[in-house]
N, C-alpha and C. Protein backbone atom coordinates (compact mmCIF):
# COMPACT_ATOMS: atom_id res chain seq x y z
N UNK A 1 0.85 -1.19 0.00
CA UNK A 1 0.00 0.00 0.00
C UNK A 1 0.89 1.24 0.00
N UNK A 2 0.30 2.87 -0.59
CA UNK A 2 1.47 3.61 -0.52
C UNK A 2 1.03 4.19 0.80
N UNK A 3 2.33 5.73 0.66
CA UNK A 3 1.98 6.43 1.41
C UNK A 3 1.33 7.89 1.51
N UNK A 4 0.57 8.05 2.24
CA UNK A 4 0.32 9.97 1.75
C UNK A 4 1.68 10.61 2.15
N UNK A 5 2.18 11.87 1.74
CA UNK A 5 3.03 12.25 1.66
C UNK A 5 2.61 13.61 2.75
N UNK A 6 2.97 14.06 3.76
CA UNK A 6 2.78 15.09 4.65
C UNK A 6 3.43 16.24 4.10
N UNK A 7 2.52 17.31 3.71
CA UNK A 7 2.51 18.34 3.33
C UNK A 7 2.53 18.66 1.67
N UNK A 8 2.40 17.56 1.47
CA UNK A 8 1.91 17.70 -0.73
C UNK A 8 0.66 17.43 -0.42
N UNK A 9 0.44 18.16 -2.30
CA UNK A 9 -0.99 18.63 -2.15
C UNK A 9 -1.32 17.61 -3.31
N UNK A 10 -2.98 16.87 -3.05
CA UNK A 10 -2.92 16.26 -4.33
C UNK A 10 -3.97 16.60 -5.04
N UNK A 11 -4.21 16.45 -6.23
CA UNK A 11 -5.56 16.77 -7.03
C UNK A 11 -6.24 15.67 -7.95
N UNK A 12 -7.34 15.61 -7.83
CA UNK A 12 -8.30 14.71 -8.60
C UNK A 12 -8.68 15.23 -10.15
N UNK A 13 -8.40 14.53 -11.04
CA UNK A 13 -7.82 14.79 -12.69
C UNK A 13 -9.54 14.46 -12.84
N UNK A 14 -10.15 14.08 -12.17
CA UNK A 14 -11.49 14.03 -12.81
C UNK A 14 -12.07 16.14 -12.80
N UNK A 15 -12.34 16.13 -11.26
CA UNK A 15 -13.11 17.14 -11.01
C UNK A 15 -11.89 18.30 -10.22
N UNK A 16 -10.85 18.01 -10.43
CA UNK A 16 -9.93 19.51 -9.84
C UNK A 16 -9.83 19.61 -8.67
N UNK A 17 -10.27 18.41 -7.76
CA UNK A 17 -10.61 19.12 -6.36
C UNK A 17 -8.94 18.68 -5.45
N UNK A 18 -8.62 19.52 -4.66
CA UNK A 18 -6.98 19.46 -4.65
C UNK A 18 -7.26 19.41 -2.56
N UNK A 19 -6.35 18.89 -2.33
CA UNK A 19 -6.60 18.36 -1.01
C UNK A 19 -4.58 18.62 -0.86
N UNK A 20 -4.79 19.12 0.79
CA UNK A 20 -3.37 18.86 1.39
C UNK A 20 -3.27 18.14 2.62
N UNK A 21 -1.93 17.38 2.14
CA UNK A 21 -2.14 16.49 3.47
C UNK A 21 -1.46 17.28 4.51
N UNK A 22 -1.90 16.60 5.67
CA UNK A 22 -1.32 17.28 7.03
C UNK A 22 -1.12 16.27 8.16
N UNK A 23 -1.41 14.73 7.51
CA UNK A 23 -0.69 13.94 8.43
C UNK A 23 -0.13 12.43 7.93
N UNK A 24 0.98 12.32 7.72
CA UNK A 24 1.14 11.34 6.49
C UNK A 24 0.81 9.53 7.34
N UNK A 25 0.72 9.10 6.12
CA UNK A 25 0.41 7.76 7.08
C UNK A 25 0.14 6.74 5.74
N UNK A 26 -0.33 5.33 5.90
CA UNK A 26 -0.36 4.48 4.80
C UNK A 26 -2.20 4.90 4.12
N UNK A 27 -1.84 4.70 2.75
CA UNK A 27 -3.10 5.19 2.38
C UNK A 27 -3.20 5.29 1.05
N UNK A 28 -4.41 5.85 0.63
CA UNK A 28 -3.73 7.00 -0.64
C UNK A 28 -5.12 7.56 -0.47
N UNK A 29 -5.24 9.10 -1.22
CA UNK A 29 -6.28 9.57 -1.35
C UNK A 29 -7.22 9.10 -2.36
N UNK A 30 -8.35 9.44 -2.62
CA UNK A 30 -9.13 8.91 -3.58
C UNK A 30 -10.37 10.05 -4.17
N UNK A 31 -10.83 10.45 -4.82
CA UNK A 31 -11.43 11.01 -5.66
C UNK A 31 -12.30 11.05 -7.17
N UNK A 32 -14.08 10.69 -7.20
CA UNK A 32 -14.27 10.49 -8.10
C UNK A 32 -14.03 9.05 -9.02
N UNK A 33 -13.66 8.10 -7.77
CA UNK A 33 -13.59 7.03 -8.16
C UNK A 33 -11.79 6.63 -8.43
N UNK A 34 -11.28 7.35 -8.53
CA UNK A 34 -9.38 7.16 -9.05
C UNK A 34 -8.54 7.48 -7.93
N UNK A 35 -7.24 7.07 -7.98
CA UNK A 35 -6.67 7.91 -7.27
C UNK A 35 -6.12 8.97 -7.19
N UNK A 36 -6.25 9.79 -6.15
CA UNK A 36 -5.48 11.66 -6.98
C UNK A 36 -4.07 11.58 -6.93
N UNK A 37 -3.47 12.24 -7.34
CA UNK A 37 -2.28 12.49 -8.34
C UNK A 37 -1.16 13.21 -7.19
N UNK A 38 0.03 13.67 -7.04
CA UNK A 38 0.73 14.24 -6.04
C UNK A 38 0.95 15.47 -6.92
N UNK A 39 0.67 16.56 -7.01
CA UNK A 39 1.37 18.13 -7.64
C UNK A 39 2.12 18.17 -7.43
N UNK A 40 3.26 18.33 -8.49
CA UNK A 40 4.33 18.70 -8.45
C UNK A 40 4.58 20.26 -7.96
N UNK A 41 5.71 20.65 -7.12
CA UNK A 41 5.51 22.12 -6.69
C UNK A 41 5.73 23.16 -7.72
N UNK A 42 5.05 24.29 -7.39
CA UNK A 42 4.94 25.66 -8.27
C UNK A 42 6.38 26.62 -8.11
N UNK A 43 7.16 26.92 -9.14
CA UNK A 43 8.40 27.84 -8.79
C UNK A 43 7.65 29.14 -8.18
N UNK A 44 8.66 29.22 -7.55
CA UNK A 44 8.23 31.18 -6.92
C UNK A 44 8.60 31.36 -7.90
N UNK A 45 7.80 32.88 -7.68
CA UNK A 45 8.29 33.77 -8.95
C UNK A 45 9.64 34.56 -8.38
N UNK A 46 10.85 35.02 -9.35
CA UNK A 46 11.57 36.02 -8.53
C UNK A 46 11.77 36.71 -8.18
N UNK A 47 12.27 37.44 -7.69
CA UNK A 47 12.49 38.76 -6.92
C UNK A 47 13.11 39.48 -7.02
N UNK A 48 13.49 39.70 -8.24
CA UNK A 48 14.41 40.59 -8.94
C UNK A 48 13.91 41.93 -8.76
C-alpha cells in the first residue's frame, strides 16, 4: 500500500478538487472514483 506524503498537495484529474495532506500515514487519497495524483511544486516567482 502507498503512502500519503505530509505536506503535498494532491488533485483529482477528474473534477480539480486538490486536497493537502497534514498527516502522512499508509493510504492513498481517492477522488471520483481514481486515485489523486501528487502536484508537483509551483516555482516562486523572482524577486528581482
Amino acid at each position: 500500500m502507498s503512502m500519503s506524503q505530509l505536506g503535498k498537495r494532491y488533485k483529482c484529474e477528474v473534477c480539480g478538487t486538490e486536497v493537502l495532506c497534514t498527516k502522512a500515514g499508509e493510504g492513498v487519497f481517492v477522488c471520483c472514483g481514481k486515485e489523486m495524483k501528487v502536484q508537483e511544486p509551483r516555482p516562486l516567482p523572482s524577486s528581482d
